[in-house]
C-alpha atoms as a PDB file:
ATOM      1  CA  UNK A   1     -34.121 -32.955  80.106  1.00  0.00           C
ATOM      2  CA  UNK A   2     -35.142 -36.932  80.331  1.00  0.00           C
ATOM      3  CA  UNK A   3     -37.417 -35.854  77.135  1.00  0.00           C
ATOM      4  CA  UNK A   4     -34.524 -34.054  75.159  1.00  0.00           C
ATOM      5  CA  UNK A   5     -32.592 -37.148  75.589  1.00  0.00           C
ATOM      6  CA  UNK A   6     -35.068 -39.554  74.825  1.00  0.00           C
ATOM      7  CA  UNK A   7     -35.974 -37.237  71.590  1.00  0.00           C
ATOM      8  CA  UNK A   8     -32.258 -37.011  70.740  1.00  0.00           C
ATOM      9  CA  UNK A   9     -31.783 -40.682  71.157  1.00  0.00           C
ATOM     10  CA  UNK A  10     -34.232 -41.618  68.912  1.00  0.00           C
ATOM     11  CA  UNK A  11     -33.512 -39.737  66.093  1.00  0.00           C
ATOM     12  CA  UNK A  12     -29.758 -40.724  66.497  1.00  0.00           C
ATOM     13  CA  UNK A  13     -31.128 -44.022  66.123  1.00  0.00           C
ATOM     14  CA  UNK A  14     -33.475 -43.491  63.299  1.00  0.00           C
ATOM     15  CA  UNK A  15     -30.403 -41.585  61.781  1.00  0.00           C
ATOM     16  CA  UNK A  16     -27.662 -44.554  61.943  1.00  0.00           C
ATOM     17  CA  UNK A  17     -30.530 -46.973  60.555  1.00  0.00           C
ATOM     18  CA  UNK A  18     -31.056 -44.731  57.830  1.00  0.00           C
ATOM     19  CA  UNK A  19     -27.234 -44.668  57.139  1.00  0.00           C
ATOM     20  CA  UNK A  20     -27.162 -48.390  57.486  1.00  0.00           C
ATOM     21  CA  UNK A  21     -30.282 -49.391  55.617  1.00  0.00           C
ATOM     22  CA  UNK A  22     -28.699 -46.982  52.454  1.00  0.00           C
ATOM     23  CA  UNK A  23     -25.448 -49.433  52.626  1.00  0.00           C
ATOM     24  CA  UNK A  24     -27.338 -52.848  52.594  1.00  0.00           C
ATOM     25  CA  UNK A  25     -27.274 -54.898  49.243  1.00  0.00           C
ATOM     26  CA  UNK A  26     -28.961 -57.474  48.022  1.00  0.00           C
ATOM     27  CA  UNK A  27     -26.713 -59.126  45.491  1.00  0.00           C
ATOM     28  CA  UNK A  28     -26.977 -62.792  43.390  1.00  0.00           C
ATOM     29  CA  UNK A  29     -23.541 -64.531  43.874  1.00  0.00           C
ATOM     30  CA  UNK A  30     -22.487 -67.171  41.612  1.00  0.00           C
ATOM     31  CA  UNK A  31     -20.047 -70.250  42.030  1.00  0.00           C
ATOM     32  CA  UNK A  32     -17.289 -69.496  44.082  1.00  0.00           C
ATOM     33  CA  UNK A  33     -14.757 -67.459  42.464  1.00  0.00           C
ATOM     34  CA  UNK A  34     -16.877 -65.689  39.778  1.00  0.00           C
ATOM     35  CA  UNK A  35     -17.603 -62.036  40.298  1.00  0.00           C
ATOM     36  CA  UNK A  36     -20.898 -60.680  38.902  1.00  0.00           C
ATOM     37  CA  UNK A  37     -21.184 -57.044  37.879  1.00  0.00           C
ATOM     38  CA  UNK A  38     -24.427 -55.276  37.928  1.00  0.00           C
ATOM     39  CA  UNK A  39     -24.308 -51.703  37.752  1.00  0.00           C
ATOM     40  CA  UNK A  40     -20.953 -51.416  38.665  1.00  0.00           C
ATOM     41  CA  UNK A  41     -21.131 -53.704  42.138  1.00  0.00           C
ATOM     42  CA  UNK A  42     -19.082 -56.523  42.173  1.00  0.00           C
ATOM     43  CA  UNK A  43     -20.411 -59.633  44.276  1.00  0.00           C
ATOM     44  CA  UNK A  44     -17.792 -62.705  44.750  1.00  0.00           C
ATOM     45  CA  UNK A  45     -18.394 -65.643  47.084  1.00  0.00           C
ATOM     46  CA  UNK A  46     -15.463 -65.952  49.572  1.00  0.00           C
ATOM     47  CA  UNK A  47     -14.457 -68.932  51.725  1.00  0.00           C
ATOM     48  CA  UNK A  48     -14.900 -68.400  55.556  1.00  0.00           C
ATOM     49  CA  UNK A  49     -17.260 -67.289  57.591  1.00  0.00           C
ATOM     50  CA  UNK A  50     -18.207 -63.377  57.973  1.00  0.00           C
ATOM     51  CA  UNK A  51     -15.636 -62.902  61.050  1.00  0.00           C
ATOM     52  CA  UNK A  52     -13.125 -65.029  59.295  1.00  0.00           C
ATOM     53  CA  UNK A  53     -13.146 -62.764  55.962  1.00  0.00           C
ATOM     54  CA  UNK A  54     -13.195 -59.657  57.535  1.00  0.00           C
ATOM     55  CA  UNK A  55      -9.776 -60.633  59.379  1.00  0.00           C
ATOM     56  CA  UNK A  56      -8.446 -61.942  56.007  1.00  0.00           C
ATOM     57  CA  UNK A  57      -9.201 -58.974  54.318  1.00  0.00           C
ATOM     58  CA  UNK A  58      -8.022 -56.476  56.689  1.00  0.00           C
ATOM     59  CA  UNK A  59      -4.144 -58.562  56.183  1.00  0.00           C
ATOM     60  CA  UNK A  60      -4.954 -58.656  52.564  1.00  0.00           C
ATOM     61  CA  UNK A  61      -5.554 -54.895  52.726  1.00  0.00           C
ATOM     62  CA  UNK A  62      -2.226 -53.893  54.699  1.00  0.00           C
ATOM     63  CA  UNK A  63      -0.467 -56.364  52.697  1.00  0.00           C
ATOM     64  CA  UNK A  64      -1.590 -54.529  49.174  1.00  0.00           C
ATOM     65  CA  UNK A  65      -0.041 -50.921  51.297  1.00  0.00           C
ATOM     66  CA  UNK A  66      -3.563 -49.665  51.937  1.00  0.00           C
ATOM     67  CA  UNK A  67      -5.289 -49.208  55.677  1.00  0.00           C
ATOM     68  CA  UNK A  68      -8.865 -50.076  56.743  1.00  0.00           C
ATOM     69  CA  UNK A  69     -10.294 -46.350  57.369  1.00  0.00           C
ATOM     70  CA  UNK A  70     -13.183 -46.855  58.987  1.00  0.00           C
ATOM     71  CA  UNK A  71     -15.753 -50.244  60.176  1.00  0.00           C
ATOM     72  CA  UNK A  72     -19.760 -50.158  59.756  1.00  0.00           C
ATOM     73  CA  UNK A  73     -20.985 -53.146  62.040  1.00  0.00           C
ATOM     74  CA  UNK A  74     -24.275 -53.188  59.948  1.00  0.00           C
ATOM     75  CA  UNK A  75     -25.218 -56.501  61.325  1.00  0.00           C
ATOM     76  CA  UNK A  76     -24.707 -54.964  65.074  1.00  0.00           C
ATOM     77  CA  UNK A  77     -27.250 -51.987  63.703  1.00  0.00           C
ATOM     78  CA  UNK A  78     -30.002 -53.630  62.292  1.00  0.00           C
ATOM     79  CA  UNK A  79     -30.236 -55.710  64.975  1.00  0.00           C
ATOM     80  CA  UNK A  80     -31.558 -52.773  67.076  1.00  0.00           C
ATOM     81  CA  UNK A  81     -34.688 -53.386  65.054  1.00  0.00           C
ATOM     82  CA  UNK A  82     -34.886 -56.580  65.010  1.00  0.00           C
ATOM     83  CA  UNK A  83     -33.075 -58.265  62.091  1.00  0.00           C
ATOM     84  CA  UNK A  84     -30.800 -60.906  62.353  1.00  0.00           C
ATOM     85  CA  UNK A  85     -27.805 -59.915  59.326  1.00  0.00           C
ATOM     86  CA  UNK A  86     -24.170 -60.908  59.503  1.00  0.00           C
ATOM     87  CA  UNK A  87     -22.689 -57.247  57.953  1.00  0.00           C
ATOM     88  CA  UNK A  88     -19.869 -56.082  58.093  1.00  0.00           C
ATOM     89  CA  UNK A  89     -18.208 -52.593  55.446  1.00  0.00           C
ATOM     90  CA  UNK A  90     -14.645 -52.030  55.772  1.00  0.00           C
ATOM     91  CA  UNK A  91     -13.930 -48.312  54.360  1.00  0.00           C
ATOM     92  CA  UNK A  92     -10.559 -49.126  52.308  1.00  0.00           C
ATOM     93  CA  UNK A  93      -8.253 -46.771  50.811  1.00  0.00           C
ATOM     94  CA  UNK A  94      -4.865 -45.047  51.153  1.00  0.00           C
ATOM     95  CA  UNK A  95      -3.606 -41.816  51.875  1.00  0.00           C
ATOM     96  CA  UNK A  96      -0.554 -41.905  49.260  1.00  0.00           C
ATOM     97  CA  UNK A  97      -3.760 -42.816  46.334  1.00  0.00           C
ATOM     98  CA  UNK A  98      -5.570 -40.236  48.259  1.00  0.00           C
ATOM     99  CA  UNK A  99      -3.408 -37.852  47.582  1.00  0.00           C
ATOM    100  CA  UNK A 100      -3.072 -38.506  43.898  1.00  0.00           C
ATOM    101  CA  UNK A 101      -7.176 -38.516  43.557  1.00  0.00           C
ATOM    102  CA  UNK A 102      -7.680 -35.783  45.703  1.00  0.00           C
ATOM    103  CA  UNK A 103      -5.078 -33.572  43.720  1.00  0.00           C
ATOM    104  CA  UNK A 104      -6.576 -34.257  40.297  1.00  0.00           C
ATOM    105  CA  UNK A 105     -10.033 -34.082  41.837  1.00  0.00           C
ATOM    106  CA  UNK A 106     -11.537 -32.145  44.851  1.00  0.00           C
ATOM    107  CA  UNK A 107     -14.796 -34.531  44.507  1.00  0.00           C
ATOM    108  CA  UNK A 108     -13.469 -37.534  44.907  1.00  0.00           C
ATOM    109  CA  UNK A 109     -14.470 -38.139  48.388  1.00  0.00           C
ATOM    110  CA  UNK A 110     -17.759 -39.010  47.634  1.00  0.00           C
ATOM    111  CA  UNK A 111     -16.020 -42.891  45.957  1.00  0.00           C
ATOM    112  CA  UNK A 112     -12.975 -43.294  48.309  1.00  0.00           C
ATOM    113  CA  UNK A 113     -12.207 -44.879  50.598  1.00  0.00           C
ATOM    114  CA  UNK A 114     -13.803 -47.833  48.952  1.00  0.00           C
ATOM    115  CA  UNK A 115     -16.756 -49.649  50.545  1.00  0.00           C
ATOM    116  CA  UNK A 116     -16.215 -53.645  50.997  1.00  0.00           C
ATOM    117  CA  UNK A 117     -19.123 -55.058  52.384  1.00  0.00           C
ATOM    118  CA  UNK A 118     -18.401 -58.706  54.029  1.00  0.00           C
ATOM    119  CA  UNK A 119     -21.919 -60.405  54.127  1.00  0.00           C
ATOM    120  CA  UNK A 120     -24.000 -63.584  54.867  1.00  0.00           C
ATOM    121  CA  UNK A 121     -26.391 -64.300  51.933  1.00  0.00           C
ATOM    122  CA  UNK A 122     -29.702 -65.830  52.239  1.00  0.00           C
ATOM    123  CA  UNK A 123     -28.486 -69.542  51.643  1.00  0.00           C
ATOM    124  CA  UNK A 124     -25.288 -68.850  54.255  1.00  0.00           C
ATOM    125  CA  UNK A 125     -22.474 -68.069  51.572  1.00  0.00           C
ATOM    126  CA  UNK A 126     -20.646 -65.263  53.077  1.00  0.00           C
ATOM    127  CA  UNK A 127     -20.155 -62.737  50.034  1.00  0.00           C
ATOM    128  CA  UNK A 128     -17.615 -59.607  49.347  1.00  0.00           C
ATOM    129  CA  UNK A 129     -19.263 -56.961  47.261  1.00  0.00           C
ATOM    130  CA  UNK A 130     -17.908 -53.489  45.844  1.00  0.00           C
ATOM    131  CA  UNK A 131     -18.191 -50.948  44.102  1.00  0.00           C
ATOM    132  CA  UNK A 132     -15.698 -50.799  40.925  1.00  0.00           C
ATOM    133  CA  UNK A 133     -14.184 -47.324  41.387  1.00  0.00           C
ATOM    134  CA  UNK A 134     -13.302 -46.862  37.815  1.00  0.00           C
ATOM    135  CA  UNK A 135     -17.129 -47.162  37.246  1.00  0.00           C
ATOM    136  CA  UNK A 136     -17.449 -44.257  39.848  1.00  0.00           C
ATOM    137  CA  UNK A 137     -14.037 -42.214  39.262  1.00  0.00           C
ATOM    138  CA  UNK A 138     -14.806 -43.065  35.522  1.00  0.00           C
ATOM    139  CA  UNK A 139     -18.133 -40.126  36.033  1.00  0.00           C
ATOM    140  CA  UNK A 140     -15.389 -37.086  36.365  1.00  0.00           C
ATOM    141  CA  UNK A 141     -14.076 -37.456  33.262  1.00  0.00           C
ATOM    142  CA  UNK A 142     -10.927 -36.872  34.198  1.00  0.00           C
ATOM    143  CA  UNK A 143      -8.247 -39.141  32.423  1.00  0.00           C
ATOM    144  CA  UNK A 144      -5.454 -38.930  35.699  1.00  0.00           C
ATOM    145  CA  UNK A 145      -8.375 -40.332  37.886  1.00  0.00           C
ATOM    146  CA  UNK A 146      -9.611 -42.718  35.467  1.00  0.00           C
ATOM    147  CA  UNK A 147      -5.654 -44.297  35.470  1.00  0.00           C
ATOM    148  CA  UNK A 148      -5.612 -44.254  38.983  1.00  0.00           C
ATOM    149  CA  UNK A 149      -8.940 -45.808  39.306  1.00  0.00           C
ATOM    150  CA  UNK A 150      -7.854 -48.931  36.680  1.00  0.00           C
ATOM    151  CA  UNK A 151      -5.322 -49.206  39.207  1.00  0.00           C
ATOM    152  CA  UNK A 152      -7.511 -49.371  42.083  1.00  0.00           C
ATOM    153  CA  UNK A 153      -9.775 -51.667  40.331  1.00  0.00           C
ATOM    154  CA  UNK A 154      -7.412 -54.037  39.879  1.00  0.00           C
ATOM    155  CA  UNK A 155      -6.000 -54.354  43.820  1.00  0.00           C
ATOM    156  CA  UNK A 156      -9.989 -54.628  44.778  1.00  0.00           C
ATOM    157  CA  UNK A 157     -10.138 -57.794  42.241  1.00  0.00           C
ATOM    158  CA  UNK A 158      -6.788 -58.994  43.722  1.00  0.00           C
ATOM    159  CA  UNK A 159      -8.295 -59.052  46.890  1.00  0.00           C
ATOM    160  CA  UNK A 160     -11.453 -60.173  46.817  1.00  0.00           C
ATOM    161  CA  UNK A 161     -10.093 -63.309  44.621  1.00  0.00           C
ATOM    162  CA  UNK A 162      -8.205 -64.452  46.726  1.00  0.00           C
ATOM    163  CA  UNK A 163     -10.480 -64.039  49.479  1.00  0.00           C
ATOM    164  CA  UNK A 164     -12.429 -66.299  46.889  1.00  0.00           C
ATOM    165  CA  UNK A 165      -9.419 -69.206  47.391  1.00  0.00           C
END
């Protein structure tokens, strides 16, 4: 049984570092404020430090009606192998939009809720980066998500910008 466990443990390890290590970026910011978009991930350096930001954002969040659905504690993770990482992903979304995206298209699951990911870079800027969801809605096709996705694109700016401030 000790073995089973010990067998089970590691690959429940080796499974949330693989799920971890598949969420890590390694963006370029710019000066405070600007966002930089390559392939559809927006980077933005915010003011505060990694904890500070992440309780900003989850205010900013409720205060734009949308909930925090879920927390990856990335830096927490990776430490298990050694690496020192301030990380944190908020999952972001809202049931009401949900609803709406869901309804037009059964697929959208695999873009919402949308990933934040609240970082220390290499020179000790803590970032925000994203994913623009029109840039990942925008692959169905579908002209209802693509509106609803503009939409969405626009609170994630709102946000992070003034997370910028």
């Amino acid at each position: 049984m000790l073995k089973q466990t010990s067998t089970l443990t590691k690959a429940m390890f080796a499974l949330a570092l693989a799920i971890t290590l598949s969420f890590v970026v390694y963006p370029n910011p710019t000066e405070a404020a600007e966002a930089v978009v390559e392939n559809t991930v927006v980077h933005v350096k915010v003011n505060g430090s990694v904890d500070d930001v992440v309780s900003r954002l989850k205010k900013l969040v409720a205060d734009n009606d949308m909930m925090v659905m879920g927390e990856l504690h990335q830096g927490r993770v990776l430490s298990m192998t050694g690496l020192s990482l301030q990380s944190e992903t908020l999952f972001v979304g809202s049931p009401v939009v949900g609803k709406q995206l869901f309804s037009a298209e059964p697929g959208a699951g695999v873009v919402v809720p949308v990933r934040i990911n609240i970082y220390a870079d290499a020179q000790g800027n803590t970032v925000a980066s994203y994913a623009k969801p029109s840039a990942l809605l925008g692959t169905f096709g579908n002209p209802k998500v693509d509106k609803i996705a503009g939409m969405l694109d626009a609170k994630f700016q709102n946000i992070v910008q003034t997370l910028a401030k």
